[in-house]
PDB file of N, CA and C in Angstrom:
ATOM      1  N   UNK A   1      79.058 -69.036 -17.863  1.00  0.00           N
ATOM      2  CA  UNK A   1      77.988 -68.286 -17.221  1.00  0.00           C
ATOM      3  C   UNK A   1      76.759 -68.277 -18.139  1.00  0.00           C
ATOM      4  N   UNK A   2      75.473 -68.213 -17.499  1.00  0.00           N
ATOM      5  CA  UNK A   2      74.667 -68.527 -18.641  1.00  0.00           C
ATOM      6  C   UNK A   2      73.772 -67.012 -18.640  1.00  0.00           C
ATOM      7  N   UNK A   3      73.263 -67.317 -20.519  1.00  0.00           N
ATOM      8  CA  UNK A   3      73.059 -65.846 -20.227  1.00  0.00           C
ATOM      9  C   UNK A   3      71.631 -65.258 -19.887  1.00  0.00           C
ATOM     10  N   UNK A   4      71.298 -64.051 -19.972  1.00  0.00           N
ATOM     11  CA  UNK A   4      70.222 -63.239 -19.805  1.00  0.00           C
ATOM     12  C   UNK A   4      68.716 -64.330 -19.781  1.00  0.00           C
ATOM     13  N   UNK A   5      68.803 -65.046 -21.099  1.00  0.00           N
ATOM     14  CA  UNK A   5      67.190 -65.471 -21.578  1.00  0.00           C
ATOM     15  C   UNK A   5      67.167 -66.990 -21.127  1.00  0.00           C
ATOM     16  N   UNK A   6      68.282 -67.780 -20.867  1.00  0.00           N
ATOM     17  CA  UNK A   6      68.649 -69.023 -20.104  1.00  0.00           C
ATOM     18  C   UNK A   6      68.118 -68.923 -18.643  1.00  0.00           C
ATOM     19  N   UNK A   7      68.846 -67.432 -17.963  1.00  0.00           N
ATOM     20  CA  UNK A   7      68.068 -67.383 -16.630  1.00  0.00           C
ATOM     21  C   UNK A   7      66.046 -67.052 -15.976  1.00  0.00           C
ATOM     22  N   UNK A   8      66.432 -66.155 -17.505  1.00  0.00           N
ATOM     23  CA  UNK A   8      64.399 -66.248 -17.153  1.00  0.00           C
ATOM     24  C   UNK A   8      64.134 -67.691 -17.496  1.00  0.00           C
ATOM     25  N   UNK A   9      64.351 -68.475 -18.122  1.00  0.00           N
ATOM     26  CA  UNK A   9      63.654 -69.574 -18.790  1.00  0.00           C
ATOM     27  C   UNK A   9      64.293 -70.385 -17.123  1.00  0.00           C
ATOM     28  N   UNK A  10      65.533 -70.780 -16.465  1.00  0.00           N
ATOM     29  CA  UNK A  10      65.738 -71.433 -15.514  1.00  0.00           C
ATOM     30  C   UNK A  10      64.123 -70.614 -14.052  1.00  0.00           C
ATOM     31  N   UNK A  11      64.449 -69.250 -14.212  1.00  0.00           N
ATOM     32  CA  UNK A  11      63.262 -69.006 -13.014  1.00  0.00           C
ATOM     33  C   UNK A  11      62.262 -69.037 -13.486  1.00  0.00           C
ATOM     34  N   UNK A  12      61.203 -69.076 -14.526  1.00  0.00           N
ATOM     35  CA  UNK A  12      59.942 -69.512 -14.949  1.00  0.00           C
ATOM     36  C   UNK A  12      60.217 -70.980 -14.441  1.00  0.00           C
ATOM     37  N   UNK A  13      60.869 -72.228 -14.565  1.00  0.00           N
ATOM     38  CA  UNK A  13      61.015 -73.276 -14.442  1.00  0.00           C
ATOM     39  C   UNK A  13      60.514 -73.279 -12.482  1.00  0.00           C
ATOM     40  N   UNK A  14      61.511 -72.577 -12.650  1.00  0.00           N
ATOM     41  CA  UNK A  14      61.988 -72.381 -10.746  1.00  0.00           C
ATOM     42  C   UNK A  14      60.049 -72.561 -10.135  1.00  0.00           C
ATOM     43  N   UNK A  15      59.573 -71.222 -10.865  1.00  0.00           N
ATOM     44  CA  UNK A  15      58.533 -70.583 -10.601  1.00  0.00           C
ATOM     45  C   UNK A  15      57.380 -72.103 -11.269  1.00  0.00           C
ATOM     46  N   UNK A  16      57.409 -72.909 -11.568  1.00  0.00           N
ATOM     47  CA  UNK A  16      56.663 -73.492 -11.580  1.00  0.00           C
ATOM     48  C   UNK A  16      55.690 -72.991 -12.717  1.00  0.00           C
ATOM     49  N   UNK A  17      55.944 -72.370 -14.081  1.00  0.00           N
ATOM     50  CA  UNK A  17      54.608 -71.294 -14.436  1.00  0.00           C
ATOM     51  C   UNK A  17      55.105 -71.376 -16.279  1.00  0.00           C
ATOM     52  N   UNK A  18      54.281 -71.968 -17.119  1.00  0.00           N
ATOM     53  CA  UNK A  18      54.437 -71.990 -18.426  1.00  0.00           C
ATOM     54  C   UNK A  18      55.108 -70.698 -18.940  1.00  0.00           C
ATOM     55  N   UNK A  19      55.076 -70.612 -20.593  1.00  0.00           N
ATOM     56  CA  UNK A  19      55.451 -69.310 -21.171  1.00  0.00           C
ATOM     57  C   UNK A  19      54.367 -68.336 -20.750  1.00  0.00           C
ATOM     58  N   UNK A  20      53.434 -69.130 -21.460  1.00  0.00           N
ATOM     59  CA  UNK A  20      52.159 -67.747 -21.569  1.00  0.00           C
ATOM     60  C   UNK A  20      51.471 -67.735 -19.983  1.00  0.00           C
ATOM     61  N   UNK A  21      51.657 -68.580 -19.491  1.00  0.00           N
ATOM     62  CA  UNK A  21      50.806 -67.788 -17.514  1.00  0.00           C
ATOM     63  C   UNK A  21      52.568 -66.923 -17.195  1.00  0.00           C
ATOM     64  N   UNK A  22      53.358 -66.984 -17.353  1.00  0.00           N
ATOM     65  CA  UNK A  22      54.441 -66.026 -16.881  1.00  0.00           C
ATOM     66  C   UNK A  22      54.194 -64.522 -17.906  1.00  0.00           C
ATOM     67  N   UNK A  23      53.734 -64.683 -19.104  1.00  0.00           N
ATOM     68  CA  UNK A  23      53.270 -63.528 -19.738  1.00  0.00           C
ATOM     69  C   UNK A  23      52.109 -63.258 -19.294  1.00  0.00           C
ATOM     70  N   UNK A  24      51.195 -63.769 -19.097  1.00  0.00           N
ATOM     71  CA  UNK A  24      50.161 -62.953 -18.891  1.00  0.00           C
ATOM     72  C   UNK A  24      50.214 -62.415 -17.188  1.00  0.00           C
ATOM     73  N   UNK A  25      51.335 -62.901 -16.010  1.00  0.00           N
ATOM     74  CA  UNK A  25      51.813 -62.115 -14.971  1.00  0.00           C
ATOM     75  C   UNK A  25      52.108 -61.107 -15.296  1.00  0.00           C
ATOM     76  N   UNK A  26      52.882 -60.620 -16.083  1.00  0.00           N
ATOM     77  CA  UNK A  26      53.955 -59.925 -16.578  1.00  0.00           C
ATOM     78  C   UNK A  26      53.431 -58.906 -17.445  1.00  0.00           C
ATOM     79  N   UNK A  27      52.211 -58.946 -17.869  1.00  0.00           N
ATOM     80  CA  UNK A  27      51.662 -58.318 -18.908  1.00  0.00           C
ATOM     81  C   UNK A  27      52.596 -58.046 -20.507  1.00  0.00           C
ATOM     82  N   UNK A  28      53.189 -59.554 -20.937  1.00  0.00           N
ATOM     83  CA  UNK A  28      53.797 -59.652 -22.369  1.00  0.00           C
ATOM     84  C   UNK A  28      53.030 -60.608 -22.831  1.00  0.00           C
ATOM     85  N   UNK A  29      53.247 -60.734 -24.211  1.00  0.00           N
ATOM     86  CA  UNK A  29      52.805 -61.759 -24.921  1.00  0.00           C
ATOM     87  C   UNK A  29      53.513 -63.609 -24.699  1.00  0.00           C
ATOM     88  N   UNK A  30      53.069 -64.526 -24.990  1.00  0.00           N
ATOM     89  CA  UNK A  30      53.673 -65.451 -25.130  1.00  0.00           C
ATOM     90  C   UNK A  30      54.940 -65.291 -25.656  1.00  0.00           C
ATOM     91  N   UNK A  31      55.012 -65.161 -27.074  1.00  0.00           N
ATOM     92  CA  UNK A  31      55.868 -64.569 -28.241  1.00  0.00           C
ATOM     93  C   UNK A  31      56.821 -64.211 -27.677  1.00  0.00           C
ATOM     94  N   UNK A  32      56.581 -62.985 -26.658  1.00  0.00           N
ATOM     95  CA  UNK A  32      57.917 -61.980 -26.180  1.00  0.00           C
ATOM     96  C   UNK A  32      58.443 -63.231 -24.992  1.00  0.00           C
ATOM     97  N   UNK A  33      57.529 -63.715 -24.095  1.00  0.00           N
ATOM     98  CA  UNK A  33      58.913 -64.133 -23.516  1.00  0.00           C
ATOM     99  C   UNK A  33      60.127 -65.048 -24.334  1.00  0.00           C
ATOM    100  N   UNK A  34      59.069 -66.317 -25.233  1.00  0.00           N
ATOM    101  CA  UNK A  34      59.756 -66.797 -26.028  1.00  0.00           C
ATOM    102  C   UNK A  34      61.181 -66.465 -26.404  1.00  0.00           C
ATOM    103  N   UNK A  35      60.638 -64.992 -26.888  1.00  0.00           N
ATOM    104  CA  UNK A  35      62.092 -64.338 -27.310  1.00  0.00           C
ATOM    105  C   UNK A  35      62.867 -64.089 -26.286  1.00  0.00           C
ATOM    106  N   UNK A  36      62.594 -63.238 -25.282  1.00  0.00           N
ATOM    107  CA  UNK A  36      63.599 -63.055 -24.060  1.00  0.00           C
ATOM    108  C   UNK A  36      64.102 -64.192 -24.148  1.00  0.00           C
ATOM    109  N   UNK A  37      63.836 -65.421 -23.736  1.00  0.00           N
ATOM    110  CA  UNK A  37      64.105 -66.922 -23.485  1.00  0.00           C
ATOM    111  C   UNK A  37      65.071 -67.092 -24.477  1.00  0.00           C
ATOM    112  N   UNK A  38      64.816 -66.879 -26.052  1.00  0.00           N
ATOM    113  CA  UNK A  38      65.796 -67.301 -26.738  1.00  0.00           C
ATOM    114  C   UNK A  38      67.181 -66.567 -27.176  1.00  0.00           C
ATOM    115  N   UNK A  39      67.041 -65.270 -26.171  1.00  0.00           N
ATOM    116  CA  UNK A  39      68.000 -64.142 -26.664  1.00  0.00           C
ATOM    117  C   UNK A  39      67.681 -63.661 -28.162  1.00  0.00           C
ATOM    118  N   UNK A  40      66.666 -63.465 -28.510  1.00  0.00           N
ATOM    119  CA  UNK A  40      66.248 -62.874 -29.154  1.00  0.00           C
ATOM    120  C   UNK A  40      65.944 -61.164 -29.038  1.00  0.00           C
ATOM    121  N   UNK A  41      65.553 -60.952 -27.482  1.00  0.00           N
ATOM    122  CA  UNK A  41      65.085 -59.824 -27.461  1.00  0.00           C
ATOM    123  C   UNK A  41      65.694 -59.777 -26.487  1.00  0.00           C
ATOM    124  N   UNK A  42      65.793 -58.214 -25.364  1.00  0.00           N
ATOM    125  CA  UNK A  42      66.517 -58.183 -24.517  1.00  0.00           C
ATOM    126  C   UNK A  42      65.382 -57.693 -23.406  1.00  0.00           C
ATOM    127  N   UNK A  43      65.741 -58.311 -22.052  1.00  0.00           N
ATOM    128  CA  UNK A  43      64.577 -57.731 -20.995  1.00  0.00           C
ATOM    129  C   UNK A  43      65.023 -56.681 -20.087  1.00  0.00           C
ATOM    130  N   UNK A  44      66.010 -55.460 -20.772  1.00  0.00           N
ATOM    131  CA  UNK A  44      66.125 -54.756 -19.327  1.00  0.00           C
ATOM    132  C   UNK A  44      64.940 -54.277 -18.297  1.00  0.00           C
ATOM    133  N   UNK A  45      63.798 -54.118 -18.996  1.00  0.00           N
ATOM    134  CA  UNK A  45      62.810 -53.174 -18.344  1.00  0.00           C
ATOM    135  C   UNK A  45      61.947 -54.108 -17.957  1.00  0.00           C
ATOM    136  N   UNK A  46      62.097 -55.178 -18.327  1.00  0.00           N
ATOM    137  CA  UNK A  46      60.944 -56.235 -18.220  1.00  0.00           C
ATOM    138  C   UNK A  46      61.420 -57.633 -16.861  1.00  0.00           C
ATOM    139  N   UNK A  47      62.819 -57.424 -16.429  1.00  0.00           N
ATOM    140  CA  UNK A  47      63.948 -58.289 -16.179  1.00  0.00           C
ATOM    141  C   UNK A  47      62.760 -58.116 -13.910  1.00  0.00           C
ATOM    142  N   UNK A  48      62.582 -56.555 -13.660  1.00  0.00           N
ATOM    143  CA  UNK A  48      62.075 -57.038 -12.347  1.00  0.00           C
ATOM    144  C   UNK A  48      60.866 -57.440 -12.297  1.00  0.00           C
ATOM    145  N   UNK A  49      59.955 -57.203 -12.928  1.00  0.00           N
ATOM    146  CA  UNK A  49      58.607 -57.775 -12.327  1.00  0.00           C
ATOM    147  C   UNK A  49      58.829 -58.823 -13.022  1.00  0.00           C
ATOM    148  N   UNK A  50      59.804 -59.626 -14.132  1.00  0.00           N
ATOM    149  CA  UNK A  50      59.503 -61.083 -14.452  1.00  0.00           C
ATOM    150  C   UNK A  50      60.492 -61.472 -13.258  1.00  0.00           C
ATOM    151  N   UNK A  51      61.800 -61.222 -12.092  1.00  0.00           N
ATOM    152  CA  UNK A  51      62.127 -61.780 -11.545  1.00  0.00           C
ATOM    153  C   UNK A  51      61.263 -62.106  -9.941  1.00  0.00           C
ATOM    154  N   UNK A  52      60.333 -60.670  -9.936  1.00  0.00           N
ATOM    155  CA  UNK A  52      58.975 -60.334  -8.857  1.00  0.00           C
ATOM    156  C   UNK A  52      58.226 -61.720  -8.948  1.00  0.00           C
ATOM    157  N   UNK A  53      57.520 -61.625 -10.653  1.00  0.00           N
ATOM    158  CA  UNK A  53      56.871 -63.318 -10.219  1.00  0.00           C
ATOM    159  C   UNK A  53      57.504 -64.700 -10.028  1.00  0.00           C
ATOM    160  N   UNK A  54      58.437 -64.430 -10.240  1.00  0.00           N
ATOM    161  CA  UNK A  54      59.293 -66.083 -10.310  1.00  0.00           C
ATOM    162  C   UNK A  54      59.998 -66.045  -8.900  1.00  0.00           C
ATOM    163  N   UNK A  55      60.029 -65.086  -8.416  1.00  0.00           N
ATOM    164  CA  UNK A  55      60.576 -65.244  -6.808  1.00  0.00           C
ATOM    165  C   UNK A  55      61.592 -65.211  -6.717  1.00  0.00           C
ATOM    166  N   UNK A  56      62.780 -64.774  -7.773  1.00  0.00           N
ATOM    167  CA  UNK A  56      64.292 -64.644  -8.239  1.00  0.00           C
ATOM    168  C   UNK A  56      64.337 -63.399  -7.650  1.00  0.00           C
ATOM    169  N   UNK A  57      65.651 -63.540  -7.365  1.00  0.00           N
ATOM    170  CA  UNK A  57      66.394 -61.530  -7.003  1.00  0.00           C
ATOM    171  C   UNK A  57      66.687 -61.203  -8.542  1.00  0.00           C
ATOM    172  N   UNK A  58      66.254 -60.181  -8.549  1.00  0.00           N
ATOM    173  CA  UNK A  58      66.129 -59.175  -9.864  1.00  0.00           C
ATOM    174  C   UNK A  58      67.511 -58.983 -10.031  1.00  0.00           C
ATOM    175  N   UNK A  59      68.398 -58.817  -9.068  1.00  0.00           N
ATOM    176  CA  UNK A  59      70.291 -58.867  -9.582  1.00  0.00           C
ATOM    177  C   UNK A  59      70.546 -60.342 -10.142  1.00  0.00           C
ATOM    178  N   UNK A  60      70.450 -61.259  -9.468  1.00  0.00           N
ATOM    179  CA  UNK A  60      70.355 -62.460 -10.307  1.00  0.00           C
ATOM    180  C   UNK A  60      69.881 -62.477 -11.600  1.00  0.00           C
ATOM    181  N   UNK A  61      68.750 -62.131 -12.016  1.00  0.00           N
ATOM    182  CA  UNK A  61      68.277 -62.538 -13.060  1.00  0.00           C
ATOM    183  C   UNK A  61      68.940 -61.311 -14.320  1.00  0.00           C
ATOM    184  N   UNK A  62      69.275 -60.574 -13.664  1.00  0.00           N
ATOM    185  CA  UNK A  62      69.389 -59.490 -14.906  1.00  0.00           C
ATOM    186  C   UNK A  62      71.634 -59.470 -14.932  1.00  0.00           C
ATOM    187  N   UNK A  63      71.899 -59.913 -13.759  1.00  0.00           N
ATOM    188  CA  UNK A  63      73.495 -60.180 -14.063  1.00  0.00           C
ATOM    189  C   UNK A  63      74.180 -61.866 -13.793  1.00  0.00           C
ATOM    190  N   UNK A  64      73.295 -62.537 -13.506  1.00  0.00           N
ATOM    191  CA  UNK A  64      73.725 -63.445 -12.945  1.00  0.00           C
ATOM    192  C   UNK A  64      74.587 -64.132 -11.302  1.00  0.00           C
ATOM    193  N   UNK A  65      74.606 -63.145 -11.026  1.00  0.00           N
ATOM    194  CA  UNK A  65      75.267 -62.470  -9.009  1.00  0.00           C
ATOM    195  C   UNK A  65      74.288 -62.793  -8.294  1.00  0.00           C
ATOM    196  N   UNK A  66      74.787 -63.342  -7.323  1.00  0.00           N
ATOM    197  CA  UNK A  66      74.582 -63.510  -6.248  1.00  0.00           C
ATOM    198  C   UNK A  66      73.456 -64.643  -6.245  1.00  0.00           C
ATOM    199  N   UNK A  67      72.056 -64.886  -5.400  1.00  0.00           N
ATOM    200  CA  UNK A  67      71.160 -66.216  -5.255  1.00  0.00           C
ATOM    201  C   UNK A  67      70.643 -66.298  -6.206  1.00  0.00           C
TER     202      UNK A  67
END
């Protein structure tokens, strides 16, 4: 199963949208998604409006379930 910062980095992909235009949606830095991305940092609070712009279901992205 893949984890947490694999799936933002698969729906930014999805979403068609670099690091930094998905941060500056999102209102984070480049840096931070980076980290989300690398499991570096963790996105609970940050996990729906980054799954809002990428067009992912927010249960998907934050457990891996369901589309």
């Amino acid at each position: 199963m893949m984890e947490l910062g694999q799936r933002i980095k698969q729906a930014r992909e999805y979403a068609n949208l670099t690091q930094k235009e998905l941060a500056v949606k999102v209102g984070l830095s480049q840096t931070a998604i980076h980290k989300l991305e690398s499991g570096r940092s963790k996105a609970s609070r940050r996990a729906v409006p980054i799954a809002i712009v990428c067009r992912v279901s927010p249960l998907w992205l934050e457990t891996g379930k369901g589309d």
